[in-house]
PDB file of N, CA and C in Angstrom:
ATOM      1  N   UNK A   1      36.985  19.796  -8.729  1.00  0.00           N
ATOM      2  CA  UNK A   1      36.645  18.739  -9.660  1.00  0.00           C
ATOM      3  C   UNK A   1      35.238  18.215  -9.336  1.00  0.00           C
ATOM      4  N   UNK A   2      34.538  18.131 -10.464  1.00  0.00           N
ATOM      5  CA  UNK A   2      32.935  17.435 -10.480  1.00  0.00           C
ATOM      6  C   UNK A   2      33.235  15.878 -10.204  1.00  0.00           C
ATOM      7  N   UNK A   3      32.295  15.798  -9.188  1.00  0.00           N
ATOM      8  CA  UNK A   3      32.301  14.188  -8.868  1.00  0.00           C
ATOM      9  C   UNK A   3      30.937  13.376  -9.718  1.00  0.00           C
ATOM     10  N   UNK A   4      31.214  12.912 -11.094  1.00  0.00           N
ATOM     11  CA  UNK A   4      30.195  12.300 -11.853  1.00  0.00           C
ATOM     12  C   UNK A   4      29.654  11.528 -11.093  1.00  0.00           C
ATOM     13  N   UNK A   5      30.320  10.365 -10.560  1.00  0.00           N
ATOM     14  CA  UNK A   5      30.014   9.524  -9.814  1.00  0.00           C
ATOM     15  C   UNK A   5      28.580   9.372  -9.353  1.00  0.00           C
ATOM     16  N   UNK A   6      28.961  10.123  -8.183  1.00  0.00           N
ATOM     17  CA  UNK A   6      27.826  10.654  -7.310  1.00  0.00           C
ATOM     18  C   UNK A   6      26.523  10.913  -7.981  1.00  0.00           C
ATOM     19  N   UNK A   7      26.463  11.699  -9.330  1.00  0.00           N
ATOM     20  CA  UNK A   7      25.479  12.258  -9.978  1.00  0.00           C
ATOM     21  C   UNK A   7      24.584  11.281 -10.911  1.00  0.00           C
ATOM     22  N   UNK A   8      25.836  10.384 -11.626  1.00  0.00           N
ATOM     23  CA  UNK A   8      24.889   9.217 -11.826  1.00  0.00           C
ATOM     24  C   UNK A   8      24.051   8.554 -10.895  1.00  0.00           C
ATOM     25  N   UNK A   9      24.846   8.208  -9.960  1.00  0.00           N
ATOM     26  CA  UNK A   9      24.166   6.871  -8.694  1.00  0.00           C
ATOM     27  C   UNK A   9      23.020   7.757  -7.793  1.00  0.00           C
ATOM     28  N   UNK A  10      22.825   9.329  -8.109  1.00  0.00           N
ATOM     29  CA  UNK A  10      21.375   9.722  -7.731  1.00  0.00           C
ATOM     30  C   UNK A  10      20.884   9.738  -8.961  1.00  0.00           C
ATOM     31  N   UNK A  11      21.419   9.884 -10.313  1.00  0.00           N
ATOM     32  CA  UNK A  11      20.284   9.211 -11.497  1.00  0.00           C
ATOM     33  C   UNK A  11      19.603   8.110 -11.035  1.00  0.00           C
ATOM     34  N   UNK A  12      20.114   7.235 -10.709  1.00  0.00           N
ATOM     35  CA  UNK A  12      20.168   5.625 -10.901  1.00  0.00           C
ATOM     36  C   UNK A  12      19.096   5.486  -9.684  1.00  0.00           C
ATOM     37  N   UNK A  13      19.217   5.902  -8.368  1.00  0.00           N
ATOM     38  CA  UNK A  13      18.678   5.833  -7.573  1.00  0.00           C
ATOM     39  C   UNK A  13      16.957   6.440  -7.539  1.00  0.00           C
ATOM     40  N   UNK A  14      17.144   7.766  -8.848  1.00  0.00           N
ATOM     41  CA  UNK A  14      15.640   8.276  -9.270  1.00  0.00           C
ATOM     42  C   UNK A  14      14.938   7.463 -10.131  1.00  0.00           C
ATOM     43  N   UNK A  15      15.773   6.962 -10.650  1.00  0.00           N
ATOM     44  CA  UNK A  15      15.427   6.062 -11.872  1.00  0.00           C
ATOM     45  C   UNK A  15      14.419   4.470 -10.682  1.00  0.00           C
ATOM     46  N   UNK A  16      15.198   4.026 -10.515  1.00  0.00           N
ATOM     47  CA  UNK A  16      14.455   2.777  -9.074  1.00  0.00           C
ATOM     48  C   UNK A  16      13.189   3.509  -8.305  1.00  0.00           C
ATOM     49  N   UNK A  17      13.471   5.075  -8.490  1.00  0.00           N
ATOM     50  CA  UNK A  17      12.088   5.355  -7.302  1.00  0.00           C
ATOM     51  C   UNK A  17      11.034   5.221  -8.093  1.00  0.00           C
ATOM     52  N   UNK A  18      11.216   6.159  -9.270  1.00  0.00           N
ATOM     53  CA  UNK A  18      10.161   6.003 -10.083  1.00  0.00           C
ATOM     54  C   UNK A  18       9.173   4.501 -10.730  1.00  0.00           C
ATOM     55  N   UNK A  19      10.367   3.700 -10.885  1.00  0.00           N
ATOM     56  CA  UNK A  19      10.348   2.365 -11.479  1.00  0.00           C
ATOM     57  C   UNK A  19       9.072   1.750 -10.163  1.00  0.00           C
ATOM     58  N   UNK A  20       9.918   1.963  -9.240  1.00  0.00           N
ATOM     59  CA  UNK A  20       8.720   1.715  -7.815  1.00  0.00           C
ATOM     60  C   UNK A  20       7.599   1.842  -7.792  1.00  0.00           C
ATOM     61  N   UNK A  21       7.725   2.949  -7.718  1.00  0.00           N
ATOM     62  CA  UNK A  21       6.266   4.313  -7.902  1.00  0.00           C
ATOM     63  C   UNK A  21       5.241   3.357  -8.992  1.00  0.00           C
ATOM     64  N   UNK A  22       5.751   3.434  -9.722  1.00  0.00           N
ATOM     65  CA  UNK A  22       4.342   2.734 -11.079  1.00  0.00           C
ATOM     66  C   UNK A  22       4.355   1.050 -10.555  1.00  0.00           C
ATOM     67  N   UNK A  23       5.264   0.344  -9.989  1.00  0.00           N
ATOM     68  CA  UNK A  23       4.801  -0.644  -9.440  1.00  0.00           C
ATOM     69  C   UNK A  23       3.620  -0.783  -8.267  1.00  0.00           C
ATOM     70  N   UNK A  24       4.045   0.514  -7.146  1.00  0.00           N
ATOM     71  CA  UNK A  24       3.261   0.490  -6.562  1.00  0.00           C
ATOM     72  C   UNK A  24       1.128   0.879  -6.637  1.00  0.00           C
ATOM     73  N   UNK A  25       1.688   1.839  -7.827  1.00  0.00           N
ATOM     74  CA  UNK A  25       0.447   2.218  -8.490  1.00  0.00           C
ATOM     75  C   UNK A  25      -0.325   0.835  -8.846  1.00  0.00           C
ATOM     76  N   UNK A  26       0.865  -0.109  -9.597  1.00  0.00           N
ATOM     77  CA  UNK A  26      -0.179  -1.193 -10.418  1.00  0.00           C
ATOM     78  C   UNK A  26      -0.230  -2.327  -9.505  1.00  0.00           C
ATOM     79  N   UNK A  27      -0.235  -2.099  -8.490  1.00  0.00           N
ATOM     80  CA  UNK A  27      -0.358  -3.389  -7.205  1.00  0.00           C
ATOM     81  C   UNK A  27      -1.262  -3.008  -6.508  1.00  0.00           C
ATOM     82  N   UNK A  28      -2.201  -4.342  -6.433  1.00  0.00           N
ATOM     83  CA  UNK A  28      -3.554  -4.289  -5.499  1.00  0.00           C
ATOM     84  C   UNK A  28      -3.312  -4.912  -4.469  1.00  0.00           C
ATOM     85  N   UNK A  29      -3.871  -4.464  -3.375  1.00  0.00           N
ATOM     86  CA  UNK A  29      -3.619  -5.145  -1.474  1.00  0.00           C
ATOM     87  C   UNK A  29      -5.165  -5.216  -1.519  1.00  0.00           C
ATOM     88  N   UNK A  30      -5.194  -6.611  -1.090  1.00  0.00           N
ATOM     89  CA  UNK A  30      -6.722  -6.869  -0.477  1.00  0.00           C
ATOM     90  C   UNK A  30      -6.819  -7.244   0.127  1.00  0.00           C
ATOM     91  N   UNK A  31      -7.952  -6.945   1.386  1.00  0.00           N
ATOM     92  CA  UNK A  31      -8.543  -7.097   2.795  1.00  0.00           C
ATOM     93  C   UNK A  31      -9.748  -7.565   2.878  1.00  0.00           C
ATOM     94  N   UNK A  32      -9.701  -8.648   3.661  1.00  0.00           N
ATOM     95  CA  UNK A  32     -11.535  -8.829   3.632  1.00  0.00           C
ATOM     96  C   UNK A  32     -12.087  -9.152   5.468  1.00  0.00           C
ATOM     97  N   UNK A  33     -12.613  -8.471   5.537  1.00  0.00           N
ATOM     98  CA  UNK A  33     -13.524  -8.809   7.027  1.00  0.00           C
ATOM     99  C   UNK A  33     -13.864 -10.201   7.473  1.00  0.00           C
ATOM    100  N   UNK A  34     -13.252 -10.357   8.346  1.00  0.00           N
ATOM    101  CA  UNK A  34     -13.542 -11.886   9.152  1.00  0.00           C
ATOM    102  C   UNK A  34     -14.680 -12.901   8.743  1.00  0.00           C
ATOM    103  N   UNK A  35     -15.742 -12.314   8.587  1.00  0.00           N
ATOM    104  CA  UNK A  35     -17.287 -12.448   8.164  1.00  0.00           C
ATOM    105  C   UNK A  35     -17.601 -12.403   6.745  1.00  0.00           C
ATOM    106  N   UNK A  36     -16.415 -11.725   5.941  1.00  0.00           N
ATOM    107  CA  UNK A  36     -16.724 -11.794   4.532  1.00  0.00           C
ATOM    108  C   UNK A  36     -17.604 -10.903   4.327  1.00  0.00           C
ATOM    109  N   UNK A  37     -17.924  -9.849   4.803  1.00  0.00           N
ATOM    110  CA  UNK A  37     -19.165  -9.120   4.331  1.00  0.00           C
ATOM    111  C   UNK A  37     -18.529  -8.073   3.908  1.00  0.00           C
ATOM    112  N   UNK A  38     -17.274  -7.753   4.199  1.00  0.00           N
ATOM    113  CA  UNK A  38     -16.598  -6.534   3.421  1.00  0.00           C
ATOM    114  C   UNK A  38     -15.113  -7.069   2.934  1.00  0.00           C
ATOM    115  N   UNK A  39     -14.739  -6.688   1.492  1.00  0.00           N
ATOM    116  CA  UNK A  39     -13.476  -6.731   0.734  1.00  0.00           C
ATOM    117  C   UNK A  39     -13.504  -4.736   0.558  1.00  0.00           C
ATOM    118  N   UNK A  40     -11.856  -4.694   0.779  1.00  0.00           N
ATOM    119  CA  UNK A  40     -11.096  -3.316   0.131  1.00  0.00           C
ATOM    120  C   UNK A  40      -9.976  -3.435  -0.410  1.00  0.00           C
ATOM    121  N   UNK A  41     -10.160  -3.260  -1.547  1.00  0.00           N
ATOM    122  CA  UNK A  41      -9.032  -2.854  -2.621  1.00  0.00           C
ATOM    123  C   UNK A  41      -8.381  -1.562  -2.244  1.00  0.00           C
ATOM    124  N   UNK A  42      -7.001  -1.788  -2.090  1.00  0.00           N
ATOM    125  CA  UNK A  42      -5.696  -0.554  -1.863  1.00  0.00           C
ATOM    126  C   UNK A  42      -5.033  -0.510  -2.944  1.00  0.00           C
ATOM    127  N   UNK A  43      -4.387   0.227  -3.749  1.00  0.00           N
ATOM    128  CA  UNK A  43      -3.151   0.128  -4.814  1.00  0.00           C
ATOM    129  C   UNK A  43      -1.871   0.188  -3.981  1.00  0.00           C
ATOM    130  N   UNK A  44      -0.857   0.070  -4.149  1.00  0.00           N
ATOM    131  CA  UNK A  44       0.158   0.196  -3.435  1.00  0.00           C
ATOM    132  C   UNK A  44       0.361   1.661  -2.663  1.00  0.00           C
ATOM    133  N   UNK A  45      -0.235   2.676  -3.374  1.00  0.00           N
ATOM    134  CA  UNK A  45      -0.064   4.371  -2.828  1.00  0.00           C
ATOM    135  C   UNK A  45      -0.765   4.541  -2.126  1.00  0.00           C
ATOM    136  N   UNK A  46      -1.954   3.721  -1.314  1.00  0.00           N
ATOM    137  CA  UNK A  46      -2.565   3.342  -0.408  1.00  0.00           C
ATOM    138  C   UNK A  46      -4.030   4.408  -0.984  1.00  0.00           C
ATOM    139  N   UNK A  47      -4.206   4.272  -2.214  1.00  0.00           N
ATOM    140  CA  UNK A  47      -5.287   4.539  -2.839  1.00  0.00           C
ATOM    141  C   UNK A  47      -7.070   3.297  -3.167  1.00  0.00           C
ATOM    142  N   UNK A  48      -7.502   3.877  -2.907  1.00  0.00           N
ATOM    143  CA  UNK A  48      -8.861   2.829  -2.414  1.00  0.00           C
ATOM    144  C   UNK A  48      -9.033   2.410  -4.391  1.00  0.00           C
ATOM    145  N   UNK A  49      -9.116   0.755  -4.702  1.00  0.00           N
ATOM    146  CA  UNK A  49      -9.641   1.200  -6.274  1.00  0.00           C
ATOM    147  C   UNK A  49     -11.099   0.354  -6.030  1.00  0.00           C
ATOM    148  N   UNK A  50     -11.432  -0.472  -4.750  1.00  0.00           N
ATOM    149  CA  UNK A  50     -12.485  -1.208  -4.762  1.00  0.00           C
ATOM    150  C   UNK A  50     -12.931  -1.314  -3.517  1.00  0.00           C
ATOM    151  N   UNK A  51     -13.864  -1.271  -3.223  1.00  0.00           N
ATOM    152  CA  UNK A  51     -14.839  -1.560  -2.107  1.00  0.00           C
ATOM    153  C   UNK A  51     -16.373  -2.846  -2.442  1.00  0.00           C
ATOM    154  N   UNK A  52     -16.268  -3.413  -1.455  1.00  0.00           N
ATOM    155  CA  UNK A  52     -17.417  -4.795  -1.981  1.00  0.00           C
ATOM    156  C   UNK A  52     -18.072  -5.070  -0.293  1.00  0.00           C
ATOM    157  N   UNK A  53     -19.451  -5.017  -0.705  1.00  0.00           N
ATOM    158  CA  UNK A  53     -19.826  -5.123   0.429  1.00  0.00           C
ATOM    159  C   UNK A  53     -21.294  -6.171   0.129  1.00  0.00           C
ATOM    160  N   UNK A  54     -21.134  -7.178   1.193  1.00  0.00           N
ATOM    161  CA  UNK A  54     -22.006  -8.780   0.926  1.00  0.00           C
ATOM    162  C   UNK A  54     -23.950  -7.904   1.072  1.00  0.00           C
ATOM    163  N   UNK A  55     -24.478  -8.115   0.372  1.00  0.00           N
ATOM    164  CA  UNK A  55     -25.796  -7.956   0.447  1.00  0.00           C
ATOM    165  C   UNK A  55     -26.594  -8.347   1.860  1.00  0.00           C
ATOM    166  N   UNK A  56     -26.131  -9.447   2.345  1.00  0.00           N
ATOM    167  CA  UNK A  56     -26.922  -9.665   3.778  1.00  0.00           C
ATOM    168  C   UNK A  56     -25.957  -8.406   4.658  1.00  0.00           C
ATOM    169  N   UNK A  57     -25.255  -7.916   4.732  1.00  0.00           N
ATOM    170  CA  UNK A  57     -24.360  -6.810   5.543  1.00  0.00           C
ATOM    171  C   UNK A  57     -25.484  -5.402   5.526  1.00  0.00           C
ATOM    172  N   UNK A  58     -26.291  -5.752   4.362  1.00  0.00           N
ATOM    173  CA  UNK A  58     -26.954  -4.130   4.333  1.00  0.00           C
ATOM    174  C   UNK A  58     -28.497  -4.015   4.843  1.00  0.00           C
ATOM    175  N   UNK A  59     -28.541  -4.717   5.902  1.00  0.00           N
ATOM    176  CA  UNK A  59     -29.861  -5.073   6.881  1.00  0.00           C
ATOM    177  C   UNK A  59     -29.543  -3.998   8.031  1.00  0.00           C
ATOM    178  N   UNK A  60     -30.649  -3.273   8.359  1.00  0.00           N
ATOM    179  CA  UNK A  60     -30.428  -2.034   9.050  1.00  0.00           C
ATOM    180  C   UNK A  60     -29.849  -3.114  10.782  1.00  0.00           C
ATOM    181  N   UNK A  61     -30.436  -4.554  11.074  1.00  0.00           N
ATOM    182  CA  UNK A  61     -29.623  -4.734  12.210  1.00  0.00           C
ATOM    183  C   UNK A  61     -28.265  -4.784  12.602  1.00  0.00           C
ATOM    184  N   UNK A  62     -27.719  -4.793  11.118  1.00  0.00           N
ATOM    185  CA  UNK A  62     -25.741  -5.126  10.693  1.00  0.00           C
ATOM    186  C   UNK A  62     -25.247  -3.937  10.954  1.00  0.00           C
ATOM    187  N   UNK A  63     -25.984  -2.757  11.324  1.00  0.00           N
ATOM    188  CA  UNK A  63     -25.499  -1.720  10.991  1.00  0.00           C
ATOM    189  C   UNK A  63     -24.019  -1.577  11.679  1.00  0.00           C
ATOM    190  N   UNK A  64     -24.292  -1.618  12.935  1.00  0.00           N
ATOM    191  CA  UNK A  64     -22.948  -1.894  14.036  1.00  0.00           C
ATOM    192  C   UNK A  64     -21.980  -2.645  13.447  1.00  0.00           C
ATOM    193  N   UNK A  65     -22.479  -3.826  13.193  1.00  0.00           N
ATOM    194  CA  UNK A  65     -21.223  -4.781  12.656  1.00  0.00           C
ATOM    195  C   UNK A  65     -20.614  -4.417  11.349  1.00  0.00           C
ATOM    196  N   UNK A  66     -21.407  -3.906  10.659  1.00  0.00           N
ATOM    197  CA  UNK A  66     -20.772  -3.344   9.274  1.00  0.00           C
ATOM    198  C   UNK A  66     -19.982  -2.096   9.323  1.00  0.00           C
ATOM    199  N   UNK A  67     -20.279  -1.149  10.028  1.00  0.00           N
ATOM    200  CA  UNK A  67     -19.376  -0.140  11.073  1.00  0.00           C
ATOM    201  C   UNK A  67     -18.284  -0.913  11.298  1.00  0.00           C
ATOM    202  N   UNK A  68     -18.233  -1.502  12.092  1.00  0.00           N
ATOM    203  CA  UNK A  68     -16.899  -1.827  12.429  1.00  0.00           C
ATOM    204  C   UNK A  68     -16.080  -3.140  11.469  1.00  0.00           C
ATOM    205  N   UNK A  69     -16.849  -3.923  10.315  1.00  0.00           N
ATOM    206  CA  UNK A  69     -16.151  -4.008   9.576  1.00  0.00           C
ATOM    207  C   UNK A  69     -15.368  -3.410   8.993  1.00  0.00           C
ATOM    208  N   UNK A  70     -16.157  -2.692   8.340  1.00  0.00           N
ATOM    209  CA  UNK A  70     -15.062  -1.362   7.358  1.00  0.00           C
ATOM    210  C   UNK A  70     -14.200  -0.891   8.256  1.00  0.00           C
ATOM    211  N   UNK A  71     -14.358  -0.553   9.124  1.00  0.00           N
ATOM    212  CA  UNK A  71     -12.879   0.009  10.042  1.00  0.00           C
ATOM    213  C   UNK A  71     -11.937  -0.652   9.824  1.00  0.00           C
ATOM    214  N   UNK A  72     -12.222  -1.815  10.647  1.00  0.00           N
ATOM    215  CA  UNK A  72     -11.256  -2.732  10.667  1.00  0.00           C
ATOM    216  C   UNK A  72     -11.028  -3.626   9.408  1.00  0.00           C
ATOM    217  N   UNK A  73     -11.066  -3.442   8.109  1.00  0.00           N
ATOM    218  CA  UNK A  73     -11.103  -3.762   6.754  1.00  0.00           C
ATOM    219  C   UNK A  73      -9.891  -2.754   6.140  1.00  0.00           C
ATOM    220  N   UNK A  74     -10.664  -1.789   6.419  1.00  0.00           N
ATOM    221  CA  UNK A  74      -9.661  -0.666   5.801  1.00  0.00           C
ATOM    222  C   UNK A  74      -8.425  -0.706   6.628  1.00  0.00           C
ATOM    223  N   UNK A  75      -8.629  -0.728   7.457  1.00  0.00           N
ATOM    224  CA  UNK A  75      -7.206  -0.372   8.585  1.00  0.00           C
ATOM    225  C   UNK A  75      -6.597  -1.538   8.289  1.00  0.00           C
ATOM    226  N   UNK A  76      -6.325  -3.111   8.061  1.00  0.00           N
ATOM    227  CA  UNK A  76      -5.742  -4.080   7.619  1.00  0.00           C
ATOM    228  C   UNK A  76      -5.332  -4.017   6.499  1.00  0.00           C
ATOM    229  N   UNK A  77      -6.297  -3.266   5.118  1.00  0.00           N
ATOM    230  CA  UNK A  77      -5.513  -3.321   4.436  1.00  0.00           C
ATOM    231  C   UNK A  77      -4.671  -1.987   3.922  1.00  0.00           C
ATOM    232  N   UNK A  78      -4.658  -0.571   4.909  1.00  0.00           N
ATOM    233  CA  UNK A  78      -3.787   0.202   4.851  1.00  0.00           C
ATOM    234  C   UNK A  78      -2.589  -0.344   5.654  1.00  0.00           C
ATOM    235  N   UNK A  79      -2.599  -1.398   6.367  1.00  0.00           N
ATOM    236  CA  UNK A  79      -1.308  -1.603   7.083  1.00  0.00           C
ATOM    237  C   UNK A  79      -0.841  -2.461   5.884  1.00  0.00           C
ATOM    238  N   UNK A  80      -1.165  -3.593   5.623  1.00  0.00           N
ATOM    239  CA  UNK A  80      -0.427  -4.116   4.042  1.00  0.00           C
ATOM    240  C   UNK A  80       0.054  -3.167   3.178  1.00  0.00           C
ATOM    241  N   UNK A  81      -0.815  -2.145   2.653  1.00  0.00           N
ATOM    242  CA  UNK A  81      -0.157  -1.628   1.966  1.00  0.00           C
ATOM    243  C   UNK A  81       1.301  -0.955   2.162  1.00  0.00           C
ATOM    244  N   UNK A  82       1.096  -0.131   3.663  1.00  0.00           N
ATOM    245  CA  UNK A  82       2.256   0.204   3.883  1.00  0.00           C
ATOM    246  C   UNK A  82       3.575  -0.822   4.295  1.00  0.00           C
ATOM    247  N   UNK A  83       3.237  -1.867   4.848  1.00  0.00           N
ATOM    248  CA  UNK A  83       4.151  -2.636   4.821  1.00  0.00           C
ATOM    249  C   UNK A  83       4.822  -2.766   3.281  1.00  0.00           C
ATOM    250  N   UNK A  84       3.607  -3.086   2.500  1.00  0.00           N
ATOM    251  CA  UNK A  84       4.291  -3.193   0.856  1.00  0.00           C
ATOM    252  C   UNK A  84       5.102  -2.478   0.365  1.00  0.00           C
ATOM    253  N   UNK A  85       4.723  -1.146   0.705  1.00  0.00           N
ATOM    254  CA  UNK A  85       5.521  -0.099   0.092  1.00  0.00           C
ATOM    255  C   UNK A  85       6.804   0.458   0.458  1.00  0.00           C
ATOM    256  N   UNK A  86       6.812   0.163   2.217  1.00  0.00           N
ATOM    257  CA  UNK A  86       7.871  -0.219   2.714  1.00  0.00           C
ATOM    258  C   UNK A  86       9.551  -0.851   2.094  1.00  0.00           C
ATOM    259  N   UNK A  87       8.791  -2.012   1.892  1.00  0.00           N
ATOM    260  CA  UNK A  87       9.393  -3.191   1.505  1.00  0.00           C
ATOM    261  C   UNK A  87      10.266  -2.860   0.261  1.00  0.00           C
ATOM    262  N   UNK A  88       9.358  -2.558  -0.491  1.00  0.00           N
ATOM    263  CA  UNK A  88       9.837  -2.074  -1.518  1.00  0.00           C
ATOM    264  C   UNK A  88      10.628  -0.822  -1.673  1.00  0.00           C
ATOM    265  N   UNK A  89      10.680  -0.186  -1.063  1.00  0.00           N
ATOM    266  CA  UNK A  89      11.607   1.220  -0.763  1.00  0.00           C
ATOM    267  C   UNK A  89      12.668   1.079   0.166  1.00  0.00           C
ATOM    268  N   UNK A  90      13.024  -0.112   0.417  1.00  0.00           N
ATOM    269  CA  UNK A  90      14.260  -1.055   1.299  1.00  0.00           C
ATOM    270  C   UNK A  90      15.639  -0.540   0.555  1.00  0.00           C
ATOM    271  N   UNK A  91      15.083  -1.228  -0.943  1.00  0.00           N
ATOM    272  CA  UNK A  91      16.536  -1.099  -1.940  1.00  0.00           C
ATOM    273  C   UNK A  91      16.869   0.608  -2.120  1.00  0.00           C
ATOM    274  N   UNK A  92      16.132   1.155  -2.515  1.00  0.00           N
ATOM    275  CA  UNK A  92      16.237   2.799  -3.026  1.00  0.00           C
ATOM    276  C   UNK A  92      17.191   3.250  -1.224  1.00  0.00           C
ATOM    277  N   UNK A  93      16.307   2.988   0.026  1.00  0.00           N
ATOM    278  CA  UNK A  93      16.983   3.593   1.021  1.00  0.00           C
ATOM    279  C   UNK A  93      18.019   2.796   1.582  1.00  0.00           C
ATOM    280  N   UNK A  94      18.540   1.981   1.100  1.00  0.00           N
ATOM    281  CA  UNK A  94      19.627   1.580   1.297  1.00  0.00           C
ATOM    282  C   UNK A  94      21.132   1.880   0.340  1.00  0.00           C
ATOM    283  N   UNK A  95      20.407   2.475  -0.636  1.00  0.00           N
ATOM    284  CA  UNK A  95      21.357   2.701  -1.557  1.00  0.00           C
ATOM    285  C   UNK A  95      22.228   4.166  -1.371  1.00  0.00           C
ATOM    286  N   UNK A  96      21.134   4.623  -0.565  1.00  0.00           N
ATOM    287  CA  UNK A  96      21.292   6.348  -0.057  1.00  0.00           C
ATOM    288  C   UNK A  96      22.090   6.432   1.225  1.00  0.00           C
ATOM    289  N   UNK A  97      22.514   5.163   1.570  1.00  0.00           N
ATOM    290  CA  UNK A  97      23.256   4.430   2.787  1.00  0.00           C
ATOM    291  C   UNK A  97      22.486   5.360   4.188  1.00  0.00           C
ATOM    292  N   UNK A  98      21.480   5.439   4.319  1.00  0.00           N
ATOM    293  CA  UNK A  98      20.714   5.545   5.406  1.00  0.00           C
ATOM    294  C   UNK A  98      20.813   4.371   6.218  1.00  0.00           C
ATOM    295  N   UNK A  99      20.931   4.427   7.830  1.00  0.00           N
ATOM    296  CA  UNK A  99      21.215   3.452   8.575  1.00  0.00           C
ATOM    297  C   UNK A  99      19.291   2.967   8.817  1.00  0.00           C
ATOM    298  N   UNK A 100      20.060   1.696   9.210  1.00  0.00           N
ATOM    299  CA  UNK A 100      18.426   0.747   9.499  1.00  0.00           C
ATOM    300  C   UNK A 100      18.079   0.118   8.451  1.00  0.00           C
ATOM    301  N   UNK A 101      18.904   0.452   7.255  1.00  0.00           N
ATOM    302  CA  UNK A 101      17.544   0.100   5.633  1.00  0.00           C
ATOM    303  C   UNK A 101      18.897  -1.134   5.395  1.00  0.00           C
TER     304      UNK A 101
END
């Protein structure tokens, strides 16, 4: 005997990933450098849609410091993002009764 059941509630469960998926697409994470001289835009898929960088930052003495802005710019706001996306993929992996979620 076919267990429908089952076959819906992985419909249902593709149906939420996807639903996700375009949320995460249309969600912006933003980061900005201590100093303000650098903002980065993430989408939720941890896709770059903006980069902004302050005009006094682009003086050949900043160079160092603007180096390690962006590092540490980007890397803050790839950890948001993944936290975000995380978060949001709580319900879908819990539904799949995976332990921890």
């Amino acid at each position: 005997m076919v267990d429908f059941s089952k076959a819906k509630e992985l419909y249902e469960l593709q149906k939420q990933a996807r639903k996700i998926q375009k949320e995460l697409k249309d969600t912006e994470i933003e980061a900005k450098s201590n100093n303000g001289w650098v903002t980065v835009v993430l989408n939720g898929e941890q896709h770059v849609t903006d980069i902004q960088i302050a005009e006094e930052a682009l003086n050949p003495e900043n160079k160092r410091e603007l180096e390690k802005d962006l590092k540490n710019t980007f890397s803050q706001a790839i950890s948001r993002a993944q936290m975000y996306a995380a978060e949001k993929m709580k319900s879908i992996a819990g539904g799949l009764g995976l332990p921890g979620m």
